[in-house]
PDB file of N, CA and C in Angstrom:
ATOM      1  N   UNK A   1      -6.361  39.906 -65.358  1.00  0.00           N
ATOM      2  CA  UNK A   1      -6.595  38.755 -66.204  1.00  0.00           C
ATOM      3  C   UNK A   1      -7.200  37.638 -65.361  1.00  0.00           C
ATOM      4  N   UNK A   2      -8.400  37.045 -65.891  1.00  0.00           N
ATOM      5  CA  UNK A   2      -8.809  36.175 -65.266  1.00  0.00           C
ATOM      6  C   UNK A   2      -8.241  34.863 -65.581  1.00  0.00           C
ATOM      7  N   UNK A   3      -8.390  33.245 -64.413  1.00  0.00           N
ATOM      8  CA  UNK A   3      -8.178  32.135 -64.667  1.00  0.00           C
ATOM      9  C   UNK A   3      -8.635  32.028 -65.695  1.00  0.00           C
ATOM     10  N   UNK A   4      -9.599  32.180 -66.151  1.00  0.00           N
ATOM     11  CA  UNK A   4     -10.188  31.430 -67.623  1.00  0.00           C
ATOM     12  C   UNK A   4      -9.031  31.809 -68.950  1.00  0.00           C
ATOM     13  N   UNK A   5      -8.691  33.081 -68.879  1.00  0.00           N
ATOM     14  CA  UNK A   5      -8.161  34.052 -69.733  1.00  0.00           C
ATOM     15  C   UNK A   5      -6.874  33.206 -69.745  1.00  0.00           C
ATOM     16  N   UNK A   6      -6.105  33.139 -68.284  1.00  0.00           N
ATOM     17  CA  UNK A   6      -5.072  32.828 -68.236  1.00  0.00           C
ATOM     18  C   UNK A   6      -4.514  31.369 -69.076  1.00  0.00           C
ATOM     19  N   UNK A   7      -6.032  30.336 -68.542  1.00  0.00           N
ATOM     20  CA  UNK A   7      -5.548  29.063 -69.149  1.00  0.00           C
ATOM     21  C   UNK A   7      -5.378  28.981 -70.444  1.00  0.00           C
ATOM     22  N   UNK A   8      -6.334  29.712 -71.330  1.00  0.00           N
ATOM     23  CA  UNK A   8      -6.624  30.108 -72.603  1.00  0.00           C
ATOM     24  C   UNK A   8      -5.799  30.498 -73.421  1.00  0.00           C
ATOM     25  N   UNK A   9      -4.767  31.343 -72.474  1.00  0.00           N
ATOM     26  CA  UNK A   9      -3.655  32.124 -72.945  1.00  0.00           C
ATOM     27  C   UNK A   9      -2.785  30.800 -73.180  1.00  0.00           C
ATOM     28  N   UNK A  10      -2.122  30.150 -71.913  1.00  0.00           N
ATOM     29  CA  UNK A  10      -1.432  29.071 -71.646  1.00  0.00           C
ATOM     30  C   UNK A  10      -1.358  27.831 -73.292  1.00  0.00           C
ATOM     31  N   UNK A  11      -2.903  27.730 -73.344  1.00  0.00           N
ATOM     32  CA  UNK A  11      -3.294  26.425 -74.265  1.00  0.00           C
ATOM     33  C   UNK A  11      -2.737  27.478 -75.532  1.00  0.00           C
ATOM     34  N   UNK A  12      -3.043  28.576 -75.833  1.00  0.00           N
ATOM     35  CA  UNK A  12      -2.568  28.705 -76.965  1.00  0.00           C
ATOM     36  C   UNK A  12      -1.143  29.172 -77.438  1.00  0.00           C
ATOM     37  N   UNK A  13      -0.572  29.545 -76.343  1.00  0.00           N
ATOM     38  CA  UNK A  13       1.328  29.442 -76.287  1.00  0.00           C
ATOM     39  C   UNK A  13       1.552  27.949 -76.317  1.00  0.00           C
ATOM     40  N   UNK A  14       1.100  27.229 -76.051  1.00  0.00           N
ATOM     41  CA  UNK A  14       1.294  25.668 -76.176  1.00  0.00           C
ATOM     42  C   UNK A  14       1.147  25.328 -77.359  1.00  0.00           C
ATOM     43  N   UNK A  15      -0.291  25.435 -78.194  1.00  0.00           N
ATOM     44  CA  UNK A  15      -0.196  25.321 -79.663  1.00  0.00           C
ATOM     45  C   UNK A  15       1.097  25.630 -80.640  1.00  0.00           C
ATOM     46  N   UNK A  16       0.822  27.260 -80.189  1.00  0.00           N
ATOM     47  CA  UNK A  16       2.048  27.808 -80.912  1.00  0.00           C
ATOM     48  C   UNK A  16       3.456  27.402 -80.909  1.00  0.00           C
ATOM     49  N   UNK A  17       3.542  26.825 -79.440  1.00  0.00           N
ATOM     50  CA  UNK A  17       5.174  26.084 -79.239  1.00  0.00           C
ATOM     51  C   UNK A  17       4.911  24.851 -80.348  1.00  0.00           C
ATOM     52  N   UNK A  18       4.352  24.156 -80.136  1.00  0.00           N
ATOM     53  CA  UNK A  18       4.135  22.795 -80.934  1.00  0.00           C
ATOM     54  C   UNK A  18       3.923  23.019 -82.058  1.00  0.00           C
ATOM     55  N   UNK A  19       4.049  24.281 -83.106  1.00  0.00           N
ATOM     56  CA  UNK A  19       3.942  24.240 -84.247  1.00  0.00           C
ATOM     57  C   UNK A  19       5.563  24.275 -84.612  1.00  0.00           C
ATOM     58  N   UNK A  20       6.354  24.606 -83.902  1.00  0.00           N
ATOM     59  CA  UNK A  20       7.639  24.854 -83.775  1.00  0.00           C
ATOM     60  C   UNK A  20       8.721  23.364 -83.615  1.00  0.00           C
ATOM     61  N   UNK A  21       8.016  22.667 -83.386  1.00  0.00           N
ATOM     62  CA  UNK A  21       8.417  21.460 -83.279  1.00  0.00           C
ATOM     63  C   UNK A  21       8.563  20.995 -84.329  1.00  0.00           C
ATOM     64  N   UNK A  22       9.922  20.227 -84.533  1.00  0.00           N
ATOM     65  CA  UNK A  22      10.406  19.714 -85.871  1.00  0.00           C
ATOM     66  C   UNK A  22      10.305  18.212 -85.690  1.00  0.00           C
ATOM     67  N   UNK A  23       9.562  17.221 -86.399  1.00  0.00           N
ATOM     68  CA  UNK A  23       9.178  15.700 -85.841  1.00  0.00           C
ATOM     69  C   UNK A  23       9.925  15.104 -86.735  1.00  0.00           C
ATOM     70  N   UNK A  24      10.616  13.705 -85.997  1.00  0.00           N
ATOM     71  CA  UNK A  24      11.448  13.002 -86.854  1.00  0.00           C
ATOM     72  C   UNK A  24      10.866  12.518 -88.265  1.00  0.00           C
ATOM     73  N   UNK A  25      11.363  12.081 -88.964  1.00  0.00           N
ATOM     74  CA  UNK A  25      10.352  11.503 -90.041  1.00  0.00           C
ATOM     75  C   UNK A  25      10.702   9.835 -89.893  1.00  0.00           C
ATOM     76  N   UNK A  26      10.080   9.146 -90.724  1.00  0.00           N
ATOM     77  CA  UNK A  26       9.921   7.987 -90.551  1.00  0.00           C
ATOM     78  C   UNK A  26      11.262   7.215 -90.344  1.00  0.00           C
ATOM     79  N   UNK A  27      12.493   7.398 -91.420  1.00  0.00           N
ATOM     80  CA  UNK A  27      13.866   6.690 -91.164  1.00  0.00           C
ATOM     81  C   UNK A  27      14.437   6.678 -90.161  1.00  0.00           C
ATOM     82  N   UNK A  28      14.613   8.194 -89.554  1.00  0.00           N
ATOM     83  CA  UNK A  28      15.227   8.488 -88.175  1.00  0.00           C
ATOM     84  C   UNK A  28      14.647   8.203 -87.300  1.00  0.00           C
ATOM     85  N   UNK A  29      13.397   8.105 -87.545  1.00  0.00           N
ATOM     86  CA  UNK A  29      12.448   7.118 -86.007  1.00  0.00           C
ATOM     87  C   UNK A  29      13.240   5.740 -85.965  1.00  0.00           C
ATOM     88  N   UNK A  30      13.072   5.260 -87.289  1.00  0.00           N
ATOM     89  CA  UNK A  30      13.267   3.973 -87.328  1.00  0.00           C
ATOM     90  C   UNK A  30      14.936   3.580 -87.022  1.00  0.00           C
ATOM     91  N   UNK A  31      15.663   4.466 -86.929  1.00  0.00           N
ATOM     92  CA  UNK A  31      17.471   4.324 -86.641  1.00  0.00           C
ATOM     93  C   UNK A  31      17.567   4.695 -85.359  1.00  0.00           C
ATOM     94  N   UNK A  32      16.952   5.459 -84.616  1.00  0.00           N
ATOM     95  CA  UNK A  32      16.784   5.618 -83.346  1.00  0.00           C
ATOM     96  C   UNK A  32      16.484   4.784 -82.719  1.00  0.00           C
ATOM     97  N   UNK A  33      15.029   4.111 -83.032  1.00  0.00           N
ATOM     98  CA  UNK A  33      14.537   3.097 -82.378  1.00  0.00           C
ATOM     99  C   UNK A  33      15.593   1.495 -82.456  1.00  0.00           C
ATOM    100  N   UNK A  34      16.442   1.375 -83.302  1.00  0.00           N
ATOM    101  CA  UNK A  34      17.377   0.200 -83.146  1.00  0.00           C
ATOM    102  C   UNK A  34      18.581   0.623 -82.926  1.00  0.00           C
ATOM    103  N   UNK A  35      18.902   1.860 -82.389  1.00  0.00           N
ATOM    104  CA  UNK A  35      20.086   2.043 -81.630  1.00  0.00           C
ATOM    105  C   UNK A  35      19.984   2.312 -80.294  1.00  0.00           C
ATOM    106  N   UNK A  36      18.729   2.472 -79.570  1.00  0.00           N
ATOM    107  CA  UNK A  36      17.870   2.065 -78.744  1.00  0.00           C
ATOM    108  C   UNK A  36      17.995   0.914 -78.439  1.00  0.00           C
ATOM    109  N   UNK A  37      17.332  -0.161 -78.872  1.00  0.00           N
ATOM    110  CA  UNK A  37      17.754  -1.540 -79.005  1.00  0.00           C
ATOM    111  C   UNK A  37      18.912  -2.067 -78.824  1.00  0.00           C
ATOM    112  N   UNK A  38      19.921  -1.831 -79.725  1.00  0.00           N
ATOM    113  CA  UNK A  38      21.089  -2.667 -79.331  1.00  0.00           C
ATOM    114  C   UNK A  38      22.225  -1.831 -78.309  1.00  0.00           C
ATOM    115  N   UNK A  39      21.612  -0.677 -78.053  1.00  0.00           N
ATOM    116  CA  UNK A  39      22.429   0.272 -76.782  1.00  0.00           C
ATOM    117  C   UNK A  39      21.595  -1.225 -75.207  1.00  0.00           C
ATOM    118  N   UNK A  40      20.718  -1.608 -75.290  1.00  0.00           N
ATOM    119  CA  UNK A  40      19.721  -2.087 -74.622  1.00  0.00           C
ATOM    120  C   UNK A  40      20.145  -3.586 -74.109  1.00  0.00           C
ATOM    121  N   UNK A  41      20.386  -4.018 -75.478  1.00  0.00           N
ATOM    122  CA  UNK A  41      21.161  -5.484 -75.512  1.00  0.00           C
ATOM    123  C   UNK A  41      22.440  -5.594 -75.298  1.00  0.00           C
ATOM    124  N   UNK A  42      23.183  -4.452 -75.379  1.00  0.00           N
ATOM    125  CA  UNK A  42      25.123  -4.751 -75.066  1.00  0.00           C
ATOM    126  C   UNK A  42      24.908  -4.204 -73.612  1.00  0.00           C
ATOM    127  N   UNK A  43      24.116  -2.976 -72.659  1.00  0.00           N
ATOM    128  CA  UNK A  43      23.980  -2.989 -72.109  1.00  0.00           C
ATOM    129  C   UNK A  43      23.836  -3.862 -70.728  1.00  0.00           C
ATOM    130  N   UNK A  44      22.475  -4.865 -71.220  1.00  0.00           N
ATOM    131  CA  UNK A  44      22.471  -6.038 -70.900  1.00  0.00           C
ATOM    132  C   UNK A  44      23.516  -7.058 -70.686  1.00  0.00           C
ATOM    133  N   UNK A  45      23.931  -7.053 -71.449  1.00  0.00           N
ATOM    134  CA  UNK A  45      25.715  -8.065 -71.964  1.00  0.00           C
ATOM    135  C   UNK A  45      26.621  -7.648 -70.666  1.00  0.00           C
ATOM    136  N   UNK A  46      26.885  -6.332 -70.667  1.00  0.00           N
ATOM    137  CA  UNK A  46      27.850  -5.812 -69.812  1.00  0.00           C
ATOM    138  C   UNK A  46      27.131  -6.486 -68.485  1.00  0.00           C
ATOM    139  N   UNK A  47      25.967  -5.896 -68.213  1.00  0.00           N
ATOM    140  CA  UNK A  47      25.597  -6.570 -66.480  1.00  0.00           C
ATOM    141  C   UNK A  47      25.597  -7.806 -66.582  1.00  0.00           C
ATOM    142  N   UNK A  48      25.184  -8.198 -67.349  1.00  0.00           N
ATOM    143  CA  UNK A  48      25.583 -10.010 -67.140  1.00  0.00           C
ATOM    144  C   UNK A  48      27.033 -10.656 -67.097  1.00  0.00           C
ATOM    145  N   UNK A  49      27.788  -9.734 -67.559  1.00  0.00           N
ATOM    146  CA  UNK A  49      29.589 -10.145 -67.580  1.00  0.00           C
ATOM    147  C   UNK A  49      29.882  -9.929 -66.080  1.00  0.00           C
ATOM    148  N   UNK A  50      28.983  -8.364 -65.653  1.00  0.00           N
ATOM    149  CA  UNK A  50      29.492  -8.057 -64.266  1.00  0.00           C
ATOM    150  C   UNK A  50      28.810  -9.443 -63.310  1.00  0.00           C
ATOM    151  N   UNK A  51      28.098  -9.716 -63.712  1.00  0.00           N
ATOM    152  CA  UNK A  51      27.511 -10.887 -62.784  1.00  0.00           C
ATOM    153  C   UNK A  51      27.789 -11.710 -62.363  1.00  0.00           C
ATOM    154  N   UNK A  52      28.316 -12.490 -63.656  1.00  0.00           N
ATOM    155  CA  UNK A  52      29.167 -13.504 -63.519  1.00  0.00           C
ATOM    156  C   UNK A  52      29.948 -13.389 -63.150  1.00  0.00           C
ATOM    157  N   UNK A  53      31.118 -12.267 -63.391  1.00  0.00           N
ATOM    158  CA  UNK A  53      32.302 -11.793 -62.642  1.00  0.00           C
ATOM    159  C   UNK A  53      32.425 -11.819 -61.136  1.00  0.00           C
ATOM    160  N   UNK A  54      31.511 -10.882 -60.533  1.00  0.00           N
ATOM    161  CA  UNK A  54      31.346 -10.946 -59.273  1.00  0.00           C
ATOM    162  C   UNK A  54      30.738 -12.607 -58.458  1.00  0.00           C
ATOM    163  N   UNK A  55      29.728 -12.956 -59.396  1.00  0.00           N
ATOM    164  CA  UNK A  55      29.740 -14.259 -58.699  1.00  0.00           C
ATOM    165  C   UNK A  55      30.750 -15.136 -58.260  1.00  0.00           C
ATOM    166  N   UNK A  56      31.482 -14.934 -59.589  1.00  0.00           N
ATOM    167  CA  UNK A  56      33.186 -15.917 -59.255  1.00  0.00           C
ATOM    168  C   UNK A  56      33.652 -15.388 -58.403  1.00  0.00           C
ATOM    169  N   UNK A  57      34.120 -14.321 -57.977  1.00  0.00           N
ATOM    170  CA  UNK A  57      34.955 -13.295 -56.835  1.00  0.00           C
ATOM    171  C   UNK A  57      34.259 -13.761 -55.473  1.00  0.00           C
ATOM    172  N   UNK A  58      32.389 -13.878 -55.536  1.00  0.00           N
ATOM    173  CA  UNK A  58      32.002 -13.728 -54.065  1.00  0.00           C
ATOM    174  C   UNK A  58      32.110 -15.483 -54.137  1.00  0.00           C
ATOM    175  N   UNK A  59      31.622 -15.951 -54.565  1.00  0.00           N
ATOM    176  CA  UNK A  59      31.019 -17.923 -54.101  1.00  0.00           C
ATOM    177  C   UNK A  59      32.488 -18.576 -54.152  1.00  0.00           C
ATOM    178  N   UNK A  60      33.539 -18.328 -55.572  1.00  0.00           N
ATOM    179  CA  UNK A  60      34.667 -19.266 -55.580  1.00  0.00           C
ATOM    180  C   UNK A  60      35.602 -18.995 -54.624  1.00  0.00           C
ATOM    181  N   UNK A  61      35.911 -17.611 -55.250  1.00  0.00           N
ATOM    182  CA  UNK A  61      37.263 -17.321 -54.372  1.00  0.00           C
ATOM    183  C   UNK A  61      37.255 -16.693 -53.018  1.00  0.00           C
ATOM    184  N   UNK A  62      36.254 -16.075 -52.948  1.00  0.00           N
ATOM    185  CA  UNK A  62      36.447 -15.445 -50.979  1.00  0.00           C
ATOM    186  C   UNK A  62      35.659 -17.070 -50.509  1.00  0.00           C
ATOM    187  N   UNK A  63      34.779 -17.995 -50.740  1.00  0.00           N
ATOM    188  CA  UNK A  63      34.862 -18.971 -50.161  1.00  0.00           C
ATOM    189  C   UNK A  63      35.770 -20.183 -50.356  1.00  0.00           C
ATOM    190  N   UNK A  64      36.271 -20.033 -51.330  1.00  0.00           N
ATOM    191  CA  UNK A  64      37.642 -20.825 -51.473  1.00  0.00           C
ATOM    192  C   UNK A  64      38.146 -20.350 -49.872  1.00  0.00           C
ATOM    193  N   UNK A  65      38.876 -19.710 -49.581  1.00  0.00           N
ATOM    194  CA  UNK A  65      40.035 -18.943 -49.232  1.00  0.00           C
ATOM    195  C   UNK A  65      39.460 -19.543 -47.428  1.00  0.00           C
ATOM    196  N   UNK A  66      38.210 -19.946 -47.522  1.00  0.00           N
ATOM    197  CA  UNK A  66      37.569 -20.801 -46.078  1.00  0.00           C
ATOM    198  C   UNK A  66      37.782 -22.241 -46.157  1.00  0.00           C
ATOM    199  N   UNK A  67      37.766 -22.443 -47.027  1.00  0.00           N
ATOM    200  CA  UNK A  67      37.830 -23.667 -47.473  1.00  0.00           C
ATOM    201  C   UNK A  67      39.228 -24.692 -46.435  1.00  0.00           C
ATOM    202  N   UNK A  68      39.939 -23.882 -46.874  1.00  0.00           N
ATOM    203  CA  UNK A  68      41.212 -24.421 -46.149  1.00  0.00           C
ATOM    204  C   UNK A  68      41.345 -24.944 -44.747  1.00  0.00           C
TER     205      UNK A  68
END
């Protein structure tokens, strides 16, 4: 079998896979895409709690504790 043959072969097992493919339809795009979103934004939320958290731990209190 030649390269040519081979790629040929390749592109059209590829077609054939992709006919096999089941595509969301429009709602479930659209419920995906905003649970996406707010997975994105509480996400966010959490590192910013950790942030602040740790900021207080490193600046107040381990430099408190020099302070003295």
């Amino acid at each position: 079998m030649g390269r040519i043959a081979s790629i040929k072969t390749f592109i059209d097992e590829c077609i054939a896979e992709m006919g096999k493919v089941t595509w969301p339809d429009r709602d479930q795009l659209r419920n995906a895409t905003w649970v996406v979103i707010l997975f994105t934004i509480l996400l966010t939320l959490v590192i910013w709690v950790m942030d602040i958290v740790s900021s207080w731990l490193l600046v107040d209190f381990i430099m408190g504790m020099f302070r003295n």
